[in-house]
C-alpha atoms as a PDB file:
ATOM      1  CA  UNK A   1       0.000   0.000   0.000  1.00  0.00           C
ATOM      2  CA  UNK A   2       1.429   3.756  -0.843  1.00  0.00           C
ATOM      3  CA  UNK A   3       1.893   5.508   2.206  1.00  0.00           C
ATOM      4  CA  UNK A   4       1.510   9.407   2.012  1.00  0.00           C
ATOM      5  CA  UNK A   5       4.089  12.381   3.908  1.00  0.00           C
ATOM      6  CA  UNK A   6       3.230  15.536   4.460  1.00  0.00           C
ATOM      7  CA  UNK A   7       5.701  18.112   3.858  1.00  0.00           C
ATOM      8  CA  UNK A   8       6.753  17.954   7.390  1.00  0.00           C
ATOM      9  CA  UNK A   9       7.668  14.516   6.963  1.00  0.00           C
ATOM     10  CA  UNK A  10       9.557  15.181   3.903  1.00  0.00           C
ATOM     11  CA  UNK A  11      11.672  17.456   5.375  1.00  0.00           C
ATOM     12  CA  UNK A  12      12.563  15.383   8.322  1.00  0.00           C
ATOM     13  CA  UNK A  13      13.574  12.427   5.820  1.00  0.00           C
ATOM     14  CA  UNK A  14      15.429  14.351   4.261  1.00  0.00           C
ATOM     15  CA  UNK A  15      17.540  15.292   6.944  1.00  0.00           C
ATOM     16  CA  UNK A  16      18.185  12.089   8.377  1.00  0.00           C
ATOM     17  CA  UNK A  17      20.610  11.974   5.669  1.00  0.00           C
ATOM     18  CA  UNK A  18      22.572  14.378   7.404  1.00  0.00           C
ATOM     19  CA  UNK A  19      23.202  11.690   9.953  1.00  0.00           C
ATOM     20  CA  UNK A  20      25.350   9.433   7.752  1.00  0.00           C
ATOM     21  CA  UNK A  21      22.502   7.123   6.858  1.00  0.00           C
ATOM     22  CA  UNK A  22      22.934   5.958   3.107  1.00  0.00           C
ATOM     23  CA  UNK A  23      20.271   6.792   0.500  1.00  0.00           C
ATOM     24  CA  UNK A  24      19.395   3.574   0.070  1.00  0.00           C
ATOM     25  CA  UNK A  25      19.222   2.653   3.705  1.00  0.00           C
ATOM     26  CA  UNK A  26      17.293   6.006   4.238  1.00  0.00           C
ATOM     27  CA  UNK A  27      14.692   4.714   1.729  1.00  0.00           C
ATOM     28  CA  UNK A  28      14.655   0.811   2.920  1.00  0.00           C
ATOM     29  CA  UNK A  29      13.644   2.378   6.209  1.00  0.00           C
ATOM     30  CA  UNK A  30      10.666   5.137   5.373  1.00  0.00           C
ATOM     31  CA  UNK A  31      10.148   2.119   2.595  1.00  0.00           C
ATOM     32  CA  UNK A  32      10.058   4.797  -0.572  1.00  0.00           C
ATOM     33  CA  UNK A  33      12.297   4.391  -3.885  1.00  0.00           C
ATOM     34  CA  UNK A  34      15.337   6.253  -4.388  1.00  0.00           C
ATOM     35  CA  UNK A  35      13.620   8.446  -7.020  1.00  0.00           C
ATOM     36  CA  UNK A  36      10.876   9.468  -4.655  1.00  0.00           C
ATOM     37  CA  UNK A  37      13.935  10.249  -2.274  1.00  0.00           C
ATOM     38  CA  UNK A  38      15.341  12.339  -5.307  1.00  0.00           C
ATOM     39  CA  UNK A  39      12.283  14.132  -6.422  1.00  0.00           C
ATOM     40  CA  UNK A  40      11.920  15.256  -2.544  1.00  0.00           C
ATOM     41  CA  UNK A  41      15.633  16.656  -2.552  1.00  0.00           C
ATOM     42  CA  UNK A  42      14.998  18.605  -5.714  1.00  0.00           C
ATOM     43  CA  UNK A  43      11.858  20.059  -4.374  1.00  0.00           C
ATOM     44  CA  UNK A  44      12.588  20.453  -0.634  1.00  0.00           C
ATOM     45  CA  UNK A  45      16.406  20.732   0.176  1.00  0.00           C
ATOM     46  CA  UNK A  46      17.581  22.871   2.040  1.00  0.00           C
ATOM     47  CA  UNK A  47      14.033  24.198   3.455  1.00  0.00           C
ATOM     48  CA  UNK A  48      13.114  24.065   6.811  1.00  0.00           C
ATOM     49  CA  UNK A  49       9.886  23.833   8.235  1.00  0.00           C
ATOM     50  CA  UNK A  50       9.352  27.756   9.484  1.00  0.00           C
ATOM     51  CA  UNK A  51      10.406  28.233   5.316  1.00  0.00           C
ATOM     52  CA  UNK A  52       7.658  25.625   4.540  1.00  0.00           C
ATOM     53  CA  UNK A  53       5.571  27.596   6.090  1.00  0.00           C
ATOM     54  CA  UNK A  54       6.386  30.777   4.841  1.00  0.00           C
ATOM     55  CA  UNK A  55       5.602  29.267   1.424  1.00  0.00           C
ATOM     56  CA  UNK A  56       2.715  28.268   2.709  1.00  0.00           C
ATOM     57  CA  UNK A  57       1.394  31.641   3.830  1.00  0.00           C
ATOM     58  CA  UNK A  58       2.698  33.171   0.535  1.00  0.00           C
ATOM     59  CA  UNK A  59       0.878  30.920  -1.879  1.00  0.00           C
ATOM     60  CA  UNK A  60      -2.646  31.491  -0.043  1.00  0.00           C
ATOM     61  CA  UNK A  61      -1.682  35.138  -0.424  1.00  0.00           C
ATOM     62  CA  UNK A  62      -1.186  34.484  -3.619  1.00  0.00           C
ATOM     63  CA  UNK A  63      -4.437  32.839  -4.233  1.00  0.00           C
ATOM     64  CA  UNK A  64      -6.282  35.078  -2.615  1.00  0.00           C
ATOM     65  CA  UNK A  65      -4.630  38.268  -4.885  1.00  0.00           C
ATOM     66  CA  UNK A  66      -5.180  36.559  -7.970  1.00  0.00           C
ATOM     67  CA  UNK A  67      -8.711  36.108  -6.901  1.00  0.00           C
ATOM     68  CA  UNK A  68      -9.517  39.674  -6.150  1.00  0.00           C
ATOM     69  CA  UNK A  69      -7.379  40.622  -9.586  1.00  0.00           C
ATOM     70  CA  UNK A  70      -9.789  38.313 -11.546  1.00  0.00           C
ATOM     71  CA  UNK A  71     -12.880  39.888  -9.604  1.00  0.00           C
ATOM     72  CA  UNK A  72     -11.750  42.857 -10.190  1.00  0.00           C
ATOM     73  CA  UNK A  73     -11.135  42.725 -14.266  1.00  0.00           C
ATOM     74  CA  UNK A  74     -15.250  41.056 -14.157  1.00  0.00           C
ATOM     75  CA  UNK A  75     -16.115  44.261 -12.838  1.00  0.00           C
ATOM     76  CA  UNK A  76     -14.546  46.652 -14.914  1.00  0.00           C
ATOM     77  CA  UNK A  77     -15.708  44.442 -18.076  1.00  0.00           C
ATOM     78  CA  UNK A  78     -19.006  44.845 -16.683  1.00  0.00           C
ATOM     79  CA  UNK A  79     -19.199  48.251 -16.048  1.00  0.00           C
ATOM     80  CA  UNK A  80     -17.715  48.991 -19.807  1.00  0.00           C
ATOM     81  CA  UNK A  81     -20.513  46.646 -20.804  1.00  0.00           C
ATOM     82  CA  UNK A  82     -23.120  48.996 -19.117  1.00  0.00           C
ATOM     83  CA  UNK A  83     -21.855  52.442 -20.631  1.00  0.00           C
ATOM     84  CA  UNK A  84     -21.530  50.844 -24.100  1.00  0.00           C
ATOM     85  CA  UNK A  85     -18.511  50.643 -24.565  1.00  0.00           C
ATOM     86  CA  UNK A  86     -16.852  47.718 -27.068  1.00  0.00           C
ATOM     87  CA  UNK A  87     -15.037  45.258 -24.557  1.00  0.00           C
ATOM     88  CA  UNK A  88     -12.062  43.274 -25.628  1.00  0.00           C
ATOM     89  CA  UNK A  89     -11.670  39.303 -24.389  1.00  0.00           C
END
């Protein structure tokens, strides 16, 4: 069965290689293949939780911007729409 890590996780599996463990001892153990084990180096090393969860915080920001931007265009179509004048896609 696939077993699923949270980012926390991630993180601290990737620094039990800091320990001395081998790769392939570090991935016998959390029982994930060494390209898994790759693919979360690529994406994760070198972050630390509190940095997790500053890119966290900053991609709901994020979200949330782009939402009010796209709000924000509907309304302006719409009020060009109501004083005639030609709107663009």
């Amino acid at each position: 069965m696939k077993r699923s890590f949270d980012e926390r996780q991630i993180i601290g599996v990737l620094k039990e290689i800091d320990s001395g463990i081998t790769v392939a001892a570090l991935c016998r153990k959390h029982d994930i293949s060494e390209s898994t084990y790759y693919k979360w180096k690529a994406k994760y090393s070198g972050m630390s939780l509190s940095d997790r969860e500053k890119l966290e915080l900053l991609e709901a920001e994020n979200a949330k911007l782009k939402c009010l931007l796209a709000e924000s265009i509907l309304a302006n179509a719409a009020l060009r729409e109501k004083s005639g004048e030609r709107v663009e896609a």
